[in-house]
N, C-alpha and C. Protein backbone atom coordinates (compact mmCIF):
# COMPACT_ATOMS: atom_id res chain seq x y z
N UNK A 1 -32.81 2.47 44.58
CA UNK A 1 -32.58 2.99 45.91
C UNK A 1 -32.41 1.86 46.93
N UNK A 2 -33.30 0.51 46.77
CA UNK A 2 -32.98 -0.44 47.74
C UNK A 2 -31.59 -0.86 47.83
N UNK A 3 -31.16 -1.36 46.44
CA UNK A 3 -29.76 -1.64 46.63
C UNK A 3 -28.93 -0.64 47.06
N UNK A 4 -28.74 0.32 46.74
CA UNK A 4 -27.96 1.73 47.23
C UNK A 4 -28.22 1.37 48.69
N UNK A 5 -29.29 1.44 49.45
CA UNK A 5 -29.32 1.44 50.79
C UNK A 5 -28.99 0.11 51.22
N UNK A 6 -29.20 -1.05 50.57
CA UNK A 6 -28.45 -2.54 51.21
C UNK A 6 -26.56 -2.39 51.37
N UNK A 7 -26.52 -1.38 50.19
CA UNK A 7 -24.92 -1.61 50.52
C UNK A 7 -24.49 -0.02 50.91
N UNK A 8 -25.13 0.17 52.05
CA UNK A 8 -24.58 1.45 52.48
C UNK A 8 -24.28 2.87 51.84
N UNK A 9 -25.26 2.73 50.67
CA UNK A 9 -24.69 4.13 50.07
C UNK A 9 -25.65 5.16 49.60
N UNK A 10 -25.68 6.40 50.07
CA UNK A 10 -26.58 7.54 49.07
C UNK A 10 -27.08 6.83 48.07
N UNK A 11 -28.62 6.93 48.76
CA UNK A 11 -29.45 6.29 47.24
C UNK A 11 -29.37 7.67 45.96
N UNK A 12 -29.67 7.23 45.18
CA UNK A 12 -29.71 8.45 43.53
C UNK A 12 -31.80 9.36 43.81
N UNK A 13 -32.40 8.37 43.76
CA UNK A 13 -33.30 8.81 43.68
C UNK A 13 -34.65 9.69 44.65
N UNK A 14 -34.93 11.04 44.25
CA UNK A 14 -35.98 11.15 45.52
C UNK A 14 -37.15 11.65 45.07
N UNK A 15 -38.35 12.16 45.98
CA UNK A 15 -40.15 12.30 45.48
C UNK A 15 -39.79 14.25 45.61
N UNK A 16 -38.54 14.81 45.66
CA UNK A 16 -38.41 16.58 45.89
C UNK A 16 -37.20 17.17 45.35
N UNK A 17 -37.18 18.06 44.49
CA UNK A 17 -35.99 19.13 44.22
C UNK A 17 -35.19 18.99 45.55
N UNK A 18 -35.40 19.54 46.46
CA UNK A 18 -34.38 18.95 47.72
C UNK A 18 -33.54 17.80 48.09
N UNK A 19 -33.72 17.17 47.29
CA UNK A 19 -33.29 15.66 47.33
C UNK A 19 -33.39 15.36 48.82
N UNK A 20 -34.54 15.53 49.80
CA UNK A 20 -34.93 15.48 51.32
C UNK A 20 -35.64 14.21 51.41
N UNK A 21 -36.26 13.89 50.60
CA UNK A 21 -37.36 12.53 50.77
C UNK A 21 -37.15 11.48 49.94
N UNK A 22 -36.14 10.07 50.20
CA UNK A 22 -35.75 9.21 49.21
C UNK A 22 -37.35 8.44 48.51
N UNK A 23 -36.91 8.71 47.50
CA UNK A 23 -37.82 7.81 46.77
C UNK A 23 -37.73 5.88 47.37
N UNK A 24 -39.39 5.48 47.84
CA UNK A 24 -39.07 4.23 48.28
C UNK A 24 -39.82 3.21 47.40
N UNK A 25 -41.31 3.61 46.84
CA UNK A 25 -42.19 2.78 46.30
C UNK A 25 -43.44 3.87 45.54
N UNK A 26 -43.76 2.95 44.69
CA UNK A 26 -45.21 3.50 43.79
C UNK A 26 -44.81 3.97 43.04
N UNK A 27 -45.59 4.82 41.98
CA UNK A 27 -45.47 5.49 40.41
C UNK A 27 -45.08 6.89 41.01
N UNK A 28 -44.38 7.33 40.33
CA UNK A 28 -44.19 8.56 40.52
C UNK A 28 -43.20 9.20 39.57
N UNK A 29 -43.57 10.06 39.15
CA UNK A 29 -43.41 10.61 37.74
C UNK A 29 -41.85 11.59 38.16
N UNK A 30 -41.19 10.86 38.63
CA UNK A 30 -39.43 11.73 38.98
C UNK A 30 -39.16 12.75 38.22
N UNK A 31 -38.20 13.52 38.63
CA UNK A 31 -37.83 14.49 37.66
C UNK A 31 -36.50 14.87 38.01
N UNK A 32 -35.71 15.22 36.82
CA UNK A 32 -34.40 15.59 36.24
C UNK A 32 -33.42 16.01 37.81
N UNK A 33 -34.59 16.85 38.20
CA UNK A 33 -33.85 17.36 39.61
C UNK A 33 -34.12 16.81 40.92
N UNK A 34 -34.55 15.73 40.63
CA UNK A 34 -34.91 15.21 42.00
C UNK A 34 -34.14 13.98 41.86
N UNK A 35 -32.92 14.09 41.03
CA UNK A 35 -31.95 12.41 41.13
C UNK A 35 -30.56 13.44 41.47
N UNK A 36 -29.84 12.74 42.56
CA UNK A 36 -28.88 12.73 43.05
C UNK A 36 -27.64 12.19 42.01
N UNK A 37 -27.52 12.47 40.94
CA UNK A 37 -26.52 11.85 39.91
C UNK A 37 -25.16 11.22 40.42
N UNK A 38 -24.79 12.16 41.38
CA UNK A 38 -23.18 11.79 41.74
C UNK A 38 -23.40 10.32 43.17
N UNK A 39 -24.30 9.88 43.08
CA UNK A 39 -24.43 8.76 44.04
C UNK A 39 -25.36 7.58 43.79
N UNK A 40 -25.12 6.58 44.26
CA UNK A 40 -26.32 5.12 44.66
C UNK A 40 -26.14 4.91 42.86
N UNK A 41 -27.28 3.61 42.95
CA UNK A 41 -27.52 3.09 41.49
C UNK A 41 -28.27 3.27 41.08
N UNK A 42 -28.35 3.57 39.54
CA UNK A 42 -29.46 4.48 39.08
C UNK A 42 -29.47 4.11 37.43
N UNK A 43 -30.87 4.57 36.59
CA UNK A 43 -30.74 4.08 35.42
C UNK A 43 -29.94 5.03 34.82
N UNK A 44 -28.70 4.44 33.82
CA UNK A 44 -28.00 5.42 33.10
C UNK A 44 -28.79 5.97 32.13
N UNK A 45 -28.08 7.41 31.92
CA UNK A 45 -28.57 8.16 30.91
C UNK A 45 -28.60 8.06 29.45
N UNK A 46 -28.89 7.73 28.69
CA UNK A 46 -29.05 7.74 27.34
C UNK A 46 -27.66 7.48 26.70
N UNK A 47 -27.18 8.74 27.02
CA UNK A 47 -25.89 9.55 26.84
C UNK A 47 -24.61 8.30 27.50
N UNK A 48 -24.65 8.12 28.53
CA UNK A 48 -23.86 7.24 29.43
C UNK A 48 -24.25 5.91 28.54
N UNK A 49 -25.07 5.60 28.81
CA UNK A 49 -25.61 4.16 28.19
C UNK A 49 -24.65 3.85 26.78
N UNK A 50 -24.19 4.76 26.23
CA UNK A 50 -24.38 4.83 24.34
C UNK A 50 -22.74 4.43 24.04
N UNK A 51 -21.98 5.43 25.69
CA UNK A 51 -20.29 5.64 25.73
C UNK A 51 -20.46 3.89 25.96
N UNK A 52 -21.00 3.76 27.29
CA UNK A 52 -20.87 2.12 27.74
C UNK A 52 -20.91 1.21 26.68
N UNK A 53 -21.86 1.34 26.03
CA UNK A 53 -21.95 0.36 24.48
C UNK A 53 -20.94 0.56 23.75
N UNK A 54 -20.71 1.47 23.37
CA UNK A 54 -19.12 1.70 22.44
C UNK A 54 -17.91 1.11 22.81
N UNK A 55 -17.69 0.81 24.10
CA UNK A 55 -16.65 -0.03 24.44
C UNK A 55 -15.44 0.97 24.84
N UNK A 56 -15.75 2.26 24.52
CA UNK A 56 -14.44 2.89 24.26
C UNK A 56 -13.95 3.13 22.88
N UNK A 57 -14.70 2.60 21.77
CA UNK A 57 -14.59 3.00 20.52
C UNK A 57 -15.23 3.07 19.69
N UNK A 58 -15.42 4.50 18.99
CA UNK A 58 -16.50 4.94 18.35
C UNK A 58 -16.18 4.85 17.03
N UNK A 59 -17.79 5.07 16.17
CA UNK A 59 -17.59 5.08 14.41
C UNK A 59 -18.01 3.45 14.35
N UNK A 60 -18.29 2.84 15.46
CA UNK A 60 -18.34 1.48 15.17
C UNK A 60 -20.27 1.02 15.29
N UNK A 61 -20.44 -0.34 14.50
CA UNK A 61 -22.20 0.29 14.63
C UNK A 61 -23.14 -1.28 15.43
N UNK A 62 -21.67 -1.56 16.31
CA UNK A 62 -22.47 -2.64 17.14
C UNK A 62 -21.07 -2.40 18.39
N UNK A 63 -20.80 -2.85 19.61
CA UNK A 63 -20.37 -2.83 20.41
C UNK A 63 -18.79 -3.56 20.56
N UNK A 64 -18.87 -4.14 19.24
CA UNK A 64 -17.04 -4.95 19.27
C UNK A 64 -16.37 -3.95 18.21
N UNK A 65 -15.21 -3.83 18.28
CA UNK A 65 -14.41 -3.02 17.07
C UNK A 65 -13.63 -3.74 16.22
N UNK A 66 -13.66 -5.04 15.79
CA UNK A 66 -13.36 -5.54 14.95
C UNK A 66 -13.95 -6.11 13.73
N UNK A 67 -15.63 -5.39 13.76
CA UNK A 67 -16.82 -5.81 12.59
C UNK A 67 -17.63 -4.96 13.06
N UNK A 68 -18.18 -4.38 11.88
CA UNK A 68 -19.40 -3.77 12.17
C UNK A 68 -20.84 -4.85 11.43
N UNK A 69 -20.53 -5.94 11.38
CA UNK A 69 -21.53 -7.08 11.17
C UNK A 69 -21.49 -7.49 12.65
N UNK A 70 -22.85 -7.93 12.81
CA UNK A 70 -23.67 -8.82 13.78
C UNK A 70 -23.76 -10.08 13.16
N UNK A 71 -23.89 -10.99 14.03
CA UNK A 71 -23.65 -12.66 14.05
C UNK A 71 -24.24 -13.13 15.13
N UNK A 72 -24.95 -14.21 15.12
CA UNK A 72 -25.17 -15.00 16.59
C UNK A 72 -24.22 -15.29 17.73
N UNK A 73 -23.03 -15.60 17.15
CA UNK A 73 -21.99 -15.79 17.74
C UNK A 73 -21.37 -14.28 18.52
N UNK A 74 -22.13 -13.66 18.07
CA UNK A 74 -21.66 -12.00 18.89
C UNK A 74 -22.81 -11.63 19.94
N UNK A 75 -23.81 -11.99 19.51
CA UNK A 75 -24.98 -11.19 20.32
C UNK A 75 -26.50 -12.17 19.56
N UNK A 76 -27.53 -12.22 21.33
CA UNK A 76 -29.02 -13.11 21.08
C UNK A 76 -30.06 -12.57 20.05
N UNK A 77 -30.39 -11.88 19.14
CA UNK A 77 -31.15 -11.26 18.52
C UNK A 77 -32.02 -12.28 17.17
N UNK A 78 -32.81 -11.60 16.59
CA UNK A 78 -33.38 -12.45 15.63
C UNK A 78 -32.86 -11.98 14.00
N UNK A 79 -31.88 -13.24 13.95
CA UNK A 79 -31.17 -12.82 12.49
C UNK A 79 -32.53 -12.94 11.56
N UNK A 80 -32.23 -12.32 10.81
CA UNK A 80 -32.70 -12.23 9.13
C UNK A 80 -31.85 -12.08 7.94
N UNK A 81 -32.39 -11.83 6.72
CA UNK A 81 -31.56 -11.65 5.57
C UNK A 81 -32.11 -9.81 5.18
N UNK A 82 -32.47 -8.97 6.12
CA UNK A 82 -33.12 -8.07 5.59
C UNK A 82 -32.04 -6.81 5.48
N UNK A 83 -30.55 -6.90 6.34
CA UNK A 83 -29.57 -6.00 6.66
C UNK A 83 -28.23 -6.46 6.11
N UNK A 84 -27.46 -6.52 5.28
CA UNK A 84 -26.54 -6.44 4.61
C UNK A 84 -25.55 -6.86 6.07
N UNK A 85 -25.69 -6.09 7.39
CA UNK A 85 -24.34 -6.85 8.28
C UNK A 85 -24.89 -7.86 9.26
N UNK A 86 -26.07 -7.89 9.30
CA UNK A 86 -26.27 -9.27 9.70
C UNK A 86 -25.90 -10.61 8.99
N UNK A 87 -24.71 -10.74 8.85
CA UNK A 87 -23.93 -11.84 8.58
C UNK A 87 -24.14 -13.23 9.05
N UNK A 88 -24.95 -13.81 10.05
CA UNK A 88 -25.10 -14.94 11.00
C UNK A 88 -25.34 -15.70 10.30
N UNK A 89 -24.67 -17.21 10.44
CA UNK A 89 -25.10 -18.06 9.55
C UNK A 89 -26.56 -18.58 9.75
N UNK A 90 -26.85 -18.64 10.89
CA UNK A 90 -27.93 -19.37 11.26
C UNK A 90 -29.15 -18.19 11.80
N UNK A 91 -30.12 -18.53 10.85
CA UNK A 91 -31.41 -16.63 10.79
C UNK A 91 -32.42 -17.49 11.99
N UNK A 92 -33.03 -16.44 12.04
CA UNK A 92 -34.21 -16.28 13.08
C UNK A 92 -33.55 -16.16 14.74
N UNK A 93 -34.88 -17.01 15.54
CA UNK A 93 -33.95 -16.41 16.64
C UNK A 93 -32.95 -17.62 16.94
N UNK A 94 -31.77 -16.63 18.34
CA UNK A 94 -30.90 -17.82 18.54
C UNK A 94 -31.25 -18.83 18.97
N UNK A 95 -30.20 -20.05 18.10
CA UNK A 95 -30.59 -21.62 18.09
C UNK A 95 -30.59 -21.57 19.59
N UNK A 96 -29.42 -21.31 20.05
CA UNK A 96 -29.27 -21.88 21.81
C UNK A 96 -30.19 -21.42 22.93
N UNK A 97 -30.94 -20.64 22.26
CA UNK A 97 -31.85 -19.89 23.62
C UNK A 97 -33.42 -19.94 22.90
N UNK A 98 -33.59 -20.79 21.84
CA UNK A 98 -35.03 -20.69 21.15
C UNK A 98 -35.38 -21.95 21.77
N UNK A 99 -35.84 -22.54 22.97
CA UNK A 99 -36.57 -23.61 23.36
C UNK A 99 -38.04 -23.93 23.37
N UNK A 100 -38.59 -22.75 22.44
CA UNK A 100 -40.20 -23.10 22.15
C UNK A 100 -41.17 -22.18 23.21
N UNK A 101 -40.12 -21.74 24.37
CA UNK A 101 -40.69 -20.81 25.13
C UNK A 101 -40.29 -19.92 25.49
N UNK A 102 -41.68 -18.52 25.19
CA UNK A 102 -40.45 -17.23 25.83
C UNK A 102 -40.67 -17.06 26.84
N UNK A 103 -39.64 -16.15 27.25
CA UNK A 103 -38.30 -15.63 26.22
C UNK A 103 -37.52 -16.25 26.36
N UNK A 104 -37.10 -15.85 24.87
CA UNK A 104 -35.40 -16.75 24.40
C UNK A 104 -34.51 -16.05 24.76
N UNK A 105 -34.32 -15.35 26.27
CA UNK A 105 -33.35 -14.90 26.62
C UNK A 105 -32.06 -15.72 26.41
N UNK A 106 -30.81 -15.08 26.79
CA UNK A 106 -29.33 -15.70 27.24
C UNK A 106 -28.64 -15.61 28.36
N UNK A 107 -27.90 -16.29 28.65
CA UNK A 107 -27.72 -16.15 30.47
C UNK A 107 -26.28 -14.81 30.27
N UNK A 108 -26.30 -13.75 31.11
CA UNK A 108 -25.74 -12.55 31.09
C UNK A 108 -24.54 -13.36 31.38
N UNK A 109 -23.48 -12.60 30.28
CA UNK A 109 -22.06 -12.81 30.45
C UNK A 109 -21.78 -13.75 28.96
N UNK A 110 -22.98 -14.65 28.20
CA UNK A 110 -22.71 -15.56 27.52
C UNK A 110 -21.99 -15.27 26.61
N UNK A 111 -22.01 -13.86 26.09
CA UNK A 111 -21.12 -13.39 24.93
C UNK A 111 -19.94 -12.95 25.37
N UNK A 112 -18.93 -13.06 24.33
CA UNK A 112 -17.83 -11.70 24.75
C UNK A 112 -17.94 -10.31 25.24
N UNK A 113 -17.69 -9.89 26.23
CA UNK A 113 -17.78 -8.54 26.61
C UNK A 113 -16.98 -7.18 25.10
N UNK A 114 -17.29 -6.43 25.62
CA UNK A 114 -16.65 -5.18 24.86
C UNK A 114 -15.35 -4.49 25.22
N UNK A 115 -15.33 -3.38 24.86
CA UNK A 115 -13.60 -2.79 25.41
C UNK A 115 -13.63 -2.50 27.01
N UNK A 116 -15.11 -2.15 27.52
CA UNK A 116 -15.38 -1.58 28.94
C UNK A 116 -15.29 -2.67 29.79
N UNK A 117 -15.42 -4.23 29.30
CA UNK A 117 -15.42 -5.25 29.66
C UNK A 117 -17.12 -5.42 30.40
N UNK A 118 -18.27 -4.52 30.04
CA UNK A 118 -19.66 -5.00 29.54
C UNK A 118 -19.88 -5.84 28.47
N UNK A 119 -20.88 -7.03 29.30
CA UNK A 119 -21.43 -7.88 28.34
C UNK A 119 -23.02 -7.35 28.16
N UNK A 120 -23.16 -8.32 26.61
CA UNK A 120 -24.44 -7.88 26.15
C UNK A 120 -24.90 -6.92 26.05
N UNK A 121 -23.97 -5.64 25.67
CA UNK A 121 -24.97 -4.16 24.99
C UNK A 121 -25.49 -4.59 24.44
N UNK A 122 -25.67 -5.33 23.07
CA UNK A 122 -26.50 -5.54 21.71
C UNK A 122 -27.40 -7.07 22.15
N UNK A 123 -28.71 -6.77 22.01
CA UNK A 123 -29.57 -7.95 22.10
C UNK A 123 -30.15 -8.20 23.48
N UNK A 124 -30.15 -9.29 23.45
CA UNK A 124 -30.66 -9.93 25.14
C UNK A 124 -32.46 -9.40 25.31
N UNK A 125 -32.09 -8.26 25.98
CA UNK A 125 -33.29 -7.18 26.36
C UNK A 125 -32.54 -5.85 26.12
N UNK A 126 -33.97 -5.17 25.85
CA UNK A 126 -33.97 -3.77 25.79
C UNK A 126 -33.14 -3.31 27.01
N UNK A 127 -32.60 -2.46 27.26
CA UNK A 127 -31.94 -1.40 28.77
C UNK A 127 -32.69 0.21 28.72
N UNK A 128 -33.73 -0.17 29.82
CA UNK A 128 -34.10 1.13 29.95
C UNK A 128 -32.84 2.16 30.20
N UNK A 129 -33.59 3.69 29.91
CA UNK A 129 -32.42 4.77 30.36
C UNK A 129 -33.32 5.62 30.66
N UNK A 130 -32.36 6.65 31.29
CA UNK A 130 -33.23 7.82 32.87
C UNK A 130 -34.05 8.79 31.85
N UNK A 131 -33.61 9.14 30.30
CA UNK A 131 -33.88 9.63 29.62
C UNK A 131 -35.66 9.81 29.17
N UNK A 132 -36.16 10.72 29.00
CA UNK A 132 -37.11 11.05 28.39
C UNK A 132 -37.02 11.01 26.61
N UNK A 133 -37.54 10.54 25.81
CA UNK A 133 -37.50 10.52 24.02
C UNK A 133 -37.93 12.21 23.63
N UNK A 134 -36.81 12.35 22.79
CA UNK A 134 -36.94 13.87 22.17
C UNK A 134 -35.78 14.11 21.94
N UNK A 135 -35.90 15.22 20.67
CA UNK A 135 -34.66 15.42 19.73
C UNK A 135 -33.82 16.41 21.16
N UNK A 136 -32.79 15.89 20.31
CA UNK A 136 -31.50 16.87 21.44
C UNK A 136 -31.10 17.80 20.61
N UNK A 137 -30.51 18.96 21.46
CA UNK A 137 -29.65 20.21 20.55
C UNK A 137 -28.42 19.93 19.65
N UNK A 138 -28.02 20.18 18.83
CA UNK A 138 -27.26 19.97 18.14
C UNK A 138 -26.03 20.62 18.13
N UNK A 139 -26.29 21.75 19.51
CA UNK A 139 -24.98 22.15 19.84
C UNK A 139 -24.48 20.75 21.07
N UNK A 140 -22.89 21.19 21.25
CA UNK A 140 -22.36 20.25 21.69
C UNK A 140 -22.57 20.65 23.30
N UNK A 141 -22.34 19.33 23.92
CA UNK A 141 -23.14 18.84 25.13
C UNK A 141 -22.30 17.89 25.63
N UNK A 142 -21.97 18.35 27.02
CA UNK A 142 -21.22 17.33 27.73
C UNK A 142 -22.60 16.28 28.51
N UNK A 143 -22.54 15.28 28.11
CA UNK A 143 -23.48 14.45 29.21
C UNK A 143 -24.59 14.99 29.92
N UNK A 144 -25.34 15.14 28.17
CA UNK A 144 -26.66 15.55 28.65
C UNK A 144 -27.47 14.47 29.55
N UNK A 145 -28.66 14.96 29.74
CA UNK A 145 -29.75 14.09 30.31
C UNK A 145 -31.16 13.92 29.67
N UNK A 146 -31.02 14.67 28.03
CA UNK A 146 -32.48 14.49 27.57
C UNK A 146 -33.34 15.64 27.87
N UNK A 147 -34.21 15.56 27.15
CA UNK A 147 -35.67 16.56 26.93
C UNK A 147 -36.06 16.48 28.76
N UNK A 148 -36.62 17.86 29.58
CA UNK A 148 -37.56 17.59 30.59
C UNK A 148 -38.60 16.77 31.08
N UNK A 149 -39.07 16.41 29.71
CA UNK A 149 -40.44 15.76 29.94
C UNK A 149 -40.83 15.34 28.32
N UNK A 150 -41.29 14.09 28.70
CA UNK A 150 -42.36 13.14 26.85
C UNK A 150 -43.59 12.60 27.50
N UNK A 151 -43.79 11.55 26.69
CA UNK A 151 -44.36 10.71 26.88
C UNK A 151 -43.86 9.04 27.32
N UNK A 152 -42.59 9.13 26.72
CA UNK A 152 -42.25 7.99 26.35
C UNK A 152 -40.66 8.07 27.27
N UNK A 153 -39.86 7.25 28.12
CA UNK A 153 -38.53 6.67 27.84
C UNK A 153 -37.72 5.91 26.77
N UNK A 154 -36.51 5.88 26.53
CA UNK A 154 -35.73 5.88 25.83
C UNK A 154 -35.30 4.53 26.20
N UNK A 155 -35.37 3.53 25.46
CA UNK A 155 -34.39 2.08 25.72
C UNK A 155 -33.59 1.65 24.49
N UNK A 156 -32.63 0.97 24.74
CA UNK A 156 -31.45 0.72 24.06
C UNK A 156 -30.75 -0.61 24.17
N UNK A 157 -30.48 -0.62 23.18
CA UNK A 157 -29.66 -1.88 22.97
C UNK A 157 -30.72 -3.22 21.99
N UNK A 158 -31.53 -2.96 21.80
CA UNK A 158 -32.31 -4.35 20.97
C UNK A 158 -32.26 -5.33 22.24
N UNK A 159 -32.98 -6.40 21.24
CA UNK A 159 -33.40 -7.69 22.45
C UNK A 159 -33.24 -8.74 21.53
N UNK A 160 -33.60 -10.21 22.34
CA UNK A 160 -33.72 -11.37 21.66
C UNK A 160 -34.43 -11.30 20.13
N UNK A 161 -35.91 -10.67 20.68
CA UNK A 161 -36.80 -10.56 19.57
C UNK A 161 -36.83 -9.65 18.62
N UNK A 162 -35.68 -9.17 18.42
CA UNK A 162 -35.55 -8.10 17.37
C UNK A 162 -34.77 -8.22 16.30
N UNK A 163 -34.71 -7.21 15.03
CA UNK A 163 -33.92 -7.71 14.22
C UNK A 163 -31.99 -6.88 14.11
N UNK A 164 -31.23 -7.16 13.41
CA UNK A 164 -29.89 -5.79 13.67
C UNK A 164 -30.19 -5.18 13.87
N UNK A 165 -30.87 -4.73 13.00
CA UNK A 165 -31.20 -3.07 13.23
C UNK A 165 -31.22 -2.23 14.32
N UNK A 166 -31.70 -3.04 15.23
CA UNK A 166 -32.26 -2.56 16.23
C UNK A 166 -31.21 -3.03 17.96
N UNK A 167 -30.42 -3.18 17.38
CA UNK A 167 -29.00 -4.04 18.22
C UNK A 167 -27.82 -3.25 18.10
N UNK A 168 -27.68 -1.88 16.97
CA UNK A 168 -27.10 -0.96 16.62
C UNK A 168 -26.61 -0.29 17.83
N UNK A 169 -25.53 0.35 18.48
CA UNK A 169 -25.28 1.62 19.62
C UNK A 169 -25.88 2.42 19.44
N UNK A 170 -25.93 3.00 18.36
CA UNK A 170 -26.45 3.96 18.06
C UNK A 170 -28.26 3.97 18.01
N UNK A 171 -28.75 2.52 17.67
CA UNK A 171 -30.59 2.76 17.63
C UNK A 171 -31.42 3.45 18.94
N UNK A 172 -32.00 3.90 18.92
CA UNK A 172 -32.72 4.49 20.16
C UNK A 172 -34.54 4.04 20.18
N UNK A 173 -34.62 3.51 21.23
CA UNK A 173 -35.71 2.34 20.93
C UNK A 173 -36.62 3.61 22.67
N UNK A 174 -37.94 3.25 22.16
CA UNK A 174 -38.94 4.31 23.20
C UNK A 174 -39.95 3.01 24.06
N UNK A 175 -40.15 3.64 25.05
CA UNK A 175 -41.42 2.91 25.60
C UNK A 175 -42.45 3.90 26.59
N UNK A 176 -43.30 3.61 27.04
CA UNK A 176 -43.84 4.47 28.16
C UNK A 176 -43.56 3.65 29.14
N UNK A 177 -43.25 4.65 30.29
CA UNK A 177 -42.61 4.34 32.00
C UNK A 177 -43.26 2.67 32.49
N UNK A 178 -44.24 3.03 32.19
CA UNK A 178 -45.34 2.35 33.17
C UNK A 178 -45.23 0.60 31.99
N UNK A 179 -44.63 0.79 31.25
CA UNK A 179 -44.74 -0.67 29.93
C UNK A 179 -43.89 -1.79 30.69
N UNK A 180 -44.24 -2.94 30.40
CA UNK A 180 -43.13 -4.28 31.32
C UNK A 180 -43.73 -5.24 30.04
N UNK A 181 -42.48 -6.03 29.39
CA UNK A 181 -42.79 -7.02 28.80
C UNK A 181 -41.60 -8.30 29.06
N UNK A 182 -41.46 -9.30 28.36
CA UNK A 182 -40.23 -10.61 28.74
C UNK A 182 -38.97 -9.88 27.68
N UNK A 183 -38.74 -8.67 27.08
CA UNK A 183 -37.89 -8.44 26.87
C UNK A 183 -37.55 -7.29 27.03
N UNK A 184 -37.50 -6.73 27.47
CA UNK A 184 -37.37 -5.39 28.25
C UNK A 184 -36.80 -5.33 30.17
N UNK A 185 -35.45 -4.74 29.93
CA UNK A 185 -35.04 -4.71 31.43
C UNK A 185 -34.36 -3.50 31.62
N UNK A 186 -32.82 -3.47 32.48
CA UNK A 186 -32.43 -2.30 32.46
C UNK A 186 -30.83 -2.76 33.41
N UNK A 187 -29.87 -1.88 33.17
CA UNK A 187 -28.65 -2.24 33.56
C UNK A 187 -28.41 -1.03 34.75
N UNK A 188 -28.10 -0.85 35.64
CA UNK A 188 -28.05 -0.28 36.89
C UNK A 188 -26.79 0.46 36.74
N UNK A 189 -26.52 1.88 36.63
CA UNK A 189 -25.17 2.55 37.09
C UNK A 189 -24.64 2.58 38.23
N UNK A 190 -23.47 2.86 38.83
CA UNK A 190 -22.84 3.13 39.72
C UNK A 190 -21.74 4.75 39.52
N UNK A 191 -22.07 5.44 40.40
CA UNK A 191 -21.70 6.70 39.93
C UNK A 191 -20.18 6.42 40.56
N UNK A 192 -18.64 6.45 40.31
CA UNK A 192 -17.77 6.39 41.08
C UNK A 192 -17.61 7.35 42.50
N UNK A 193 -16.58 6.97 43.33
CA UNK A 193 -16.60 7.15 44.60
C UNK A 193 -16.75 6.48 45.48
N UNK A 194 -16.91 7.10 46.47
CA UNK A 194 -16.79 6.08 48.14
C UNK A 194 -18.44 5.16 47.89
């Protein structure tokens, strides 16, 4: 909401079904109907998050469409020998960002972007999403938003400290709201429009 309001625009988030009272500070347990979707910046949805990673092309099981192997040279994560497409020559974490202290983050942009021209879906840090964790219907669904209510949020994308697996578009990684660690962040939407 701060940024939304630094650059002049309908913040996303508020503390009422009315969307009358912008959300400004403290814990507060939001809900489904109290975000303004079509405005300001806001955490994408699960759903949104998953299209963004794909690049624009699906069936694929990391974010480029020319390999479905992971490599260092594609994305920061911690190779191993435990996944058949983790291909990287060089295992553990990345050489260029392992300086003995964490985190072994990477500076955003360092990789090749994808078809959307987003960098770093796979690795880096986790990306929170607006999403609550829980199975979805299996009928078809335009741009859902997730279960009402868990315990847990939904994050995506793997991190430095993780292995492929978990760097997949498709993996769906959980935390509770209130969790903060050195690899865990979140990528900000912009809903189009004025």
């Amino acid at each position: 909401n701060a940024r939304s309001e630094k650059e002049d625009k309908t913040p996303a988030y508020y503390t009422d079904a009315g969307l009358s009272v912008r959300y400004r500070s403290g814990q507060v347990n939001l809900q489904t109907n109290w975000v303004n979707w079509g405005s300001g910046y806001r955490l994408p949805t699960e759903a949104e998050w998953e299209k963004a990673a794909r690049g624009g092309v699906s069936g694929h099981r990391f974010p480029w469409s020319d390999t479905d192997n992971i490599t260092h040279s594609r994305a920061n994560y911690n190779s191993t020998t435990s996944y058949s497409y983790d291909t990287s020559p060089t295992r553990g974490y990345h050489t260029n960002f392992n300086d003995g202290v964490f985190p072994y983050t990477s500076p955003v942009g360092y990789f090749a972007p994808n078809g959307y021209g987003l960098y770093d879906m796979a690795g880096n840090v986790w990306e929170w999403c607006w999403d609550w964790v829980g199975s979805y219907s299996s009928a078809t669904q335009s741009d859902p938003t997730g279960p009402a209510t868990s315990s847990d949020r939904v994050d995506r994308g793997g991190s430095w400290s993780n292995s492929a697996t978990f760097c997949r578009s498709a993996y769906r990684g959980y935390s509770y709201p209130t969790y903060g660690d050195y690899f865990i962040g979140f990528r900000a939407v912009l809903p189009p429009g004025p």
